[in-house]
Protein backbone atom coordinates (compact mmCIF):
# COMPACT_ATOMS: atom_id res chain seq x y z
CA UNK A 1 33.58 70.19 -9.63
CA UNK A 2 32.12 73.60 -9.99
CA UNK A 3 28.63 75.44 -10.08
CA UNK A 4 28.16 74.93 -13.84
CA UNK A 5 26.21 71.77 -14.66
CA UNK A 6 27.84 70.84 -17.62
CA UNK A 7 25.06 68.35 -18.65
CA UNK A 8 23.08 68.56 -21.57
CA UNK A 9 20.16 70.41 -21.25
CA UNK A 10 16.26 69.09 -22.62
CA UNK A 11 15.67 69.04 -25.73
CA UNK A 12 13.29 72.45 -25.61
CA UNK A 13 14.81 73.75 -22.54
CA UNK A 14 16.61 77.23 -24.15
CA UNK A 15 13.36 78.06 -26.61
CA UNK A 16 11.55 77.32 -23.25
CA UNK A 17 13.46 79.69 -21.25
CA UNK A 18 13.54 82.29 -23.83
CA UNK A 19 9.93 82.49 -24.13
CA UNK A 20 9.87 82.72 -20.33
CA UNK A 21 11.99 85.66 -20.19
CA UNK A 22 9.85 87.27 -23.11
CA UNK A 23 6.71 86.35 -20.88
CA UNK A 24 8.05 88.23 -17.75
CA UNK A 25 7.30 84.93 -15.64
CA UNK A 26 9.94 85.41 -13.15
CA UNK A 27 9.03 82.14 -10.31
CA UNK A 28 10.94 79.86 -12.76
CA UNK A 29 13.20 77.36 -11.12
CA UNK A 30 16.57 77.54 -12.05
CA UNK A 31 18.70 75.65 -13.91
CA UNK A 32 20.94 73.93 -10.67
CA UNK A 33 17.45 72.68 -9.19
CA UNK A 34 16.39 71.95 -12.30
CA UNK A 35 19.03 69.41 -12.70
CA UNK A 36 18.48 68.09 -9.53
CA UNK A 37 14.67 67.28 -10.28
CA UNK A 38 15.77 65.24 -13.94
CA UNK A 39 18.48 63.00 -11.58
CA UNK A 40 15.56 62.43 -9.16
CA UNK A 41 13.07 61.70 -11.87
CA UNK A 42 15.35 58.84 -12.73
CA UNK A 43 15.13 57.20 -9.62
CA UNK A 44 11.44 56.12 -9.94
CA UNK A 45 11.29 54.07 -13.26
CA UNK A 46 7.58 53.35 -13.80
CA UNK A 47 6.54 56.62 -11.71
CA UNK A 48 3.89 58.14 -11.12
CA UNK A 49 4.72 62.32 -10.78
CA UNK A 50 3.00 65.62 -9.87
CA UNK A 51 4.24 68.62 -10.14
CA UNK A 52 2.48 71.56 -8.52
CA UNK A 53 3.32 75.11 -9.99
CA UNK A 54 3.86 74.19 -13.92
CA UNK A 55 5.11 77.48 -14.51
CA UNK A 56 6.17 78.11 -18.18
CA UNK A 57 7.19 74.64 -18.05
CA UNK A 58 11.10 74.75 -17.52
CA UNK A 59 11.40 72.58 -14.78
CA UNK A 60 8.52 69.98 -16.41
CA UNK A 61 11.22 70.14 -19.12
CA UNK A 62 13.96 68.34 -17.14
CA UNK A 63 11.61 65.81 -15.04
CA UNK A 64 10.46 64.60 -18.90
CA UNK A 65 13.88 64.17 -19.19
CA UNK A 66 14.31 62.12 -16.27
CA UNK A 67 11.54 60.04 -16.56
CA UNK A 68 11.26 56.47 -18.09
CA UNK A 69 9.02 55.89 -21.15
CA UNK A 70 6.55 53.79 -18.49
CA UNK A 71 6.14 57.23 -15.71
CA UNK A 72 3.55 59.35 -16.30
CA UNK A 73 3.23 63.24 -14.70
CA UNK A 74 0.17 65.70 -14.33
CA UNK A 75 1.96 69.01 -14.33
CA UNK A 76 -0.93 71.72 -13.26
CA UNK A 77 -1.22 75.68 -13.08
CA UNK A 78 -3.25 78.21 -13.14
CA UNK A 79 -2.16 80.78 -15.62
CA UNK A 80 -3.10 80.07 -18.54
CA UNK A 81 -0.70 82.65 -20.28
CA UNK A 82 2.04 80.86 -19.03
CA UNK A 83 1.26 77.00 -19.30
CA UNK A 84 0.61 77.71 -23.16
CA UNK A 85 4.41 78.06 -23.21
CA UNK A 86 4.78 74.62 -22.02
CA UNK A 87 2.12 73.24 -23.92
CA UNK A 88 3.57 74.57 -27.31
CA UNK A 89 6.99 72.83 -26.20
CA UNK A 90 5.71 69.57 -24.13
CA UNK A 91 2.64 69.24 -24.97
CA UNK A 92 3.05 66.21 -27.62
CA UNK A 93 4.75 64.15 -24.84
CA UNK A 94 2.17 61.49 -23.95
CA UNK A 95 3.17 60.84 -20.86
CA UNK A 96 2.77 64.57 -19.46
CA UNK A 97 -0.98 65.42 -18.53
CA UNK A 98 -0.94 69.61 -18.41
CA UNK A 99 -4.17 70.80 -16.59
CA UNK A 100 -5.10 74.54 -15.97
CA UNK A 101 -7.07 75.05 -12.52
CA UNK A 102 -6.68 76.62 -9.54
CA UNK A 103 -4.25 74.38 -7.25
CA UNK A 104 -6.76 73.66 -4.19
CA UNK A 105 -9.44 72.61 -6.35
CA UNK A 106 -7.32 70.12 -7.99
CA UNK A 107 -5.76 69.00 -4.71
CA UNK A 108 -9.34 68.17 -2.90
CA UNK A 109 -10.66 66.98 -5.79
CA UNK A 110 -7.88 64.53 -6.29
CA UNK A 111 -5.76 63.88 -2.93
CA UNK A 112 -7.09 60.28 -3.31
CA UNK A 113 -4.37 59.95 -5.80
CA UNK A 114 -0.86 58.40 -5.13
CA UNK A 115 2.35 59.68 -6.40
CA UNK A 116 6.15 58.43 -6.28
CA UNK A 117 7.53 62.13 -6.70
CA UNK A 118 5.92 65.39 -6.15
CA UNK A 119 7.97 68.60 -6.98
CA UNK A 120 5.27 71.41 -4.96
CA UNK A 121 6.48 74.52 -6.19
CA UNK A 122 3.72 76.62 -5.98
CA UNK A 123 1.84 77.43 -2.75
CA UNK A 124 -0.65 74.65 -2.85
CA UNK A 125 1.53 71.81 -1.77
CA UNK A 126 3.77 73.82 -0.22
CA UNK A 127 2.71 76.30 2.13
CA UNK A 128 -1.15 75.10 1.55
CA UNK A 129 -2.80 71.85 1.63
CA UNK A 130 0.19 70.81 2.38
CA UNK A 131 -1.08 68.20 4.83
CA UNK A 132 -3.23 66.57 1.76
CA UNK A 133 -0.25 66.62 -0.42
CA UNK A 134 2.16 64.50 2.12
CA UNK A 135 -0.89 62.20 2.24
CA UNK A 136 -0.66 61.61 -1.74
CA UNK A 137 2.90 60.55 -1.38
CA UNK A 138 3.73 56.93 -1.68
CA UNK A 139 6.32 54.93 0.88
CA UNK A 140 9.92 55.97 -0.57
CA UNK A 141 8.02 58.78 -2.48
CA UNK A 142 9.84 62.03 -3.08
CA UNK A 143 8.93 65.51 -1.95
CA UNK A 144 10.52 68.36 -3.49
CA UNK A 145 10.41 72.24 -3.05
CA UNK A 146 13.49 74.79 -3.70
CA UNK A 147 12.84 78.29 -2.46
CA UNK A 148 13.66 77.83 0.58
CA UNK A 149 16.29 80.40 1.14
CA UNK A 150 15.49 84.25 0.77
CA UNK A 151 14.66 85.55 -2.46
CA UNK A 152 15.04 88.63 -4.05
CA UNK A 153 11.03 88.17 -5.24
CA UNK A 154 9.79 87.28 -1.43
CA UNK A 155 7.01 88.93 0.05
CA UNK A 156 7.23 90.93 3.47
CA UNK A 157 6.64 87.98 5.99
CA UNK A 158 7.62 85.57 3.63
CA UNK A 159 10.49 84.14 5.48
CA UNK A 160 8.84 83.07 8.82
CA UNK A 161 6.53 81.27 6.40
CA UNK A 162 9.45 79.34 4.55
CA UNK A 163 10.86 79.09 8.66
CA UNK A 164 7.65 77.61 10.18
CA UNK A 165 7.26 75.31 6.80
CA UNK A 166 10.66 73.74 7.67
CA UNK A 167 10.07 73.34 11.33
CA UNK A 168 6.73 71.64 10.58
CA UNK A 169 8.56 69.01 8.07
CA UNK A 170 11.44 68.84 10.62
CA UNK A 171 8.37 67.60 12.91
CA UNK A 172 6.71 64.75 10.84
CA UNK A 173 8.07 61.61 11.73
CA UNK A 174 6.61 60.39 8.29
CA UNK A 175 9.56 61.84 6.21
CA UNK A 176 13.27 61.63 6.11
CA UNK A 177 14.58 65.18 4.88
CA UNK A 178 17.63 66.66 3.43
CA UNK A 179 17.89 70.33 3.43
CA UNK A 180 20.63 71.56 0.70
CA UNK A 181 21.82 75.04 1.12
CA UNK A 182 22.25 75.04 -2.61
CA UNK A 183 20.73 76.49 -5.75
CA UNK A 184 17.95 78.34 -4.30
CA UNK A 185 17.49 75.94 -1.20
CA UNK A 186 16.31 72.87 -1.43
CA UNK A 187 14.71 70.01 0.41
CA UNK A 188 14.38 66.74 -1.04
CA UNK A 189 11.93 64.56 1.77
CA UNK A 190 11.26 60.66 1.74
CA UNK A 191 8.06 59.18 3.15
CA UNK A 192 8.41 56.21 5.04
């Protein structure tokens, strides 16, 4: 066992990531999570998945690709510019639902929902609403964010954010976490 993934990649995942270098989108996840998130995907046949931060769609490429032909996920962003990359490449897949708005006004107006697998990799979800989001998560649900160890595109500040994010999940009694010092650091999280 190595760091290579030797697995095949999605179907559109290389045009995908082409186009995302030729955008200059730079917050895509890479290809180790990415891999991570289609095994997960797996796990919840029937699903019902959200991810927050669409992004150029590379890592909506390889939950697809995890997913049963019975799971549905609602993939949302809001840059336009870059979800028309993932549109042109995913957007025929009827059970992906790609919507353009900012991420708190789709969280209030929707945290009635219930999800078996969120991947929040944006800052609603993550280091906003956060709260809300948790509460969409059904028992044995997945919660997902990578990013969690410095990165070269970090903010000043940014790490006591990512620090008092993981103390705060560390705190909930509500989820069961594993923190993987892997990829670009990881935690995968199960509701109870």
């Amino acid at each position: 066992m190595n760091w290579e993934i030797n697995q095949p990649a999605p179907a559109h995942y290389v045009a995908i990531d082409e186009e995302t270098k030729a955008s200059g989108f730079t917050m895509a996840s890479d290809a180790l999570t990415c891999s991570l998130l289609r095994t997960l995907a797996v796990s919840k046949p029937g699903g019902k998945f959200l991810e927050l931060g669409t992004g150029t769609g590379l890592s909506t490429s390889w939950i697809l690709d995890g997913m049963d032909a019975s799971s549905t996920l609602v993939s949302i962003d809001n840059e336009g510019q870059f979800l028309e990359i993932a549109k042109r490449f995913l957007g025929e897949d009827e059970r992906l639902t790609l919507i353009e708005t900012d991420g708190a006004d789709w969280v209030e107006a929707n945290k009635n929902r219930k999800y078996d697998y969120i991947f929040a990799d944006t800052w609603h979800g993550k280091y906003l609403l956060l709260d809300e989001v948790l509460a969409m998560l059904n028992p044995g649900g997945l919660y997902i964010i990578d990013d969690m160890l410095p990165q070269p595109n970090w903010p000043e500040g940014h790490d006591l954010k990512a620090s008092r994010l993981i103390d705060y999940l560390d705190s909930r009694n509500d989820l069961f976490l594993t923190k993987q010092v892997w990829a670009t650091g990881i935690i995968v999280a199960v509701k109870r």
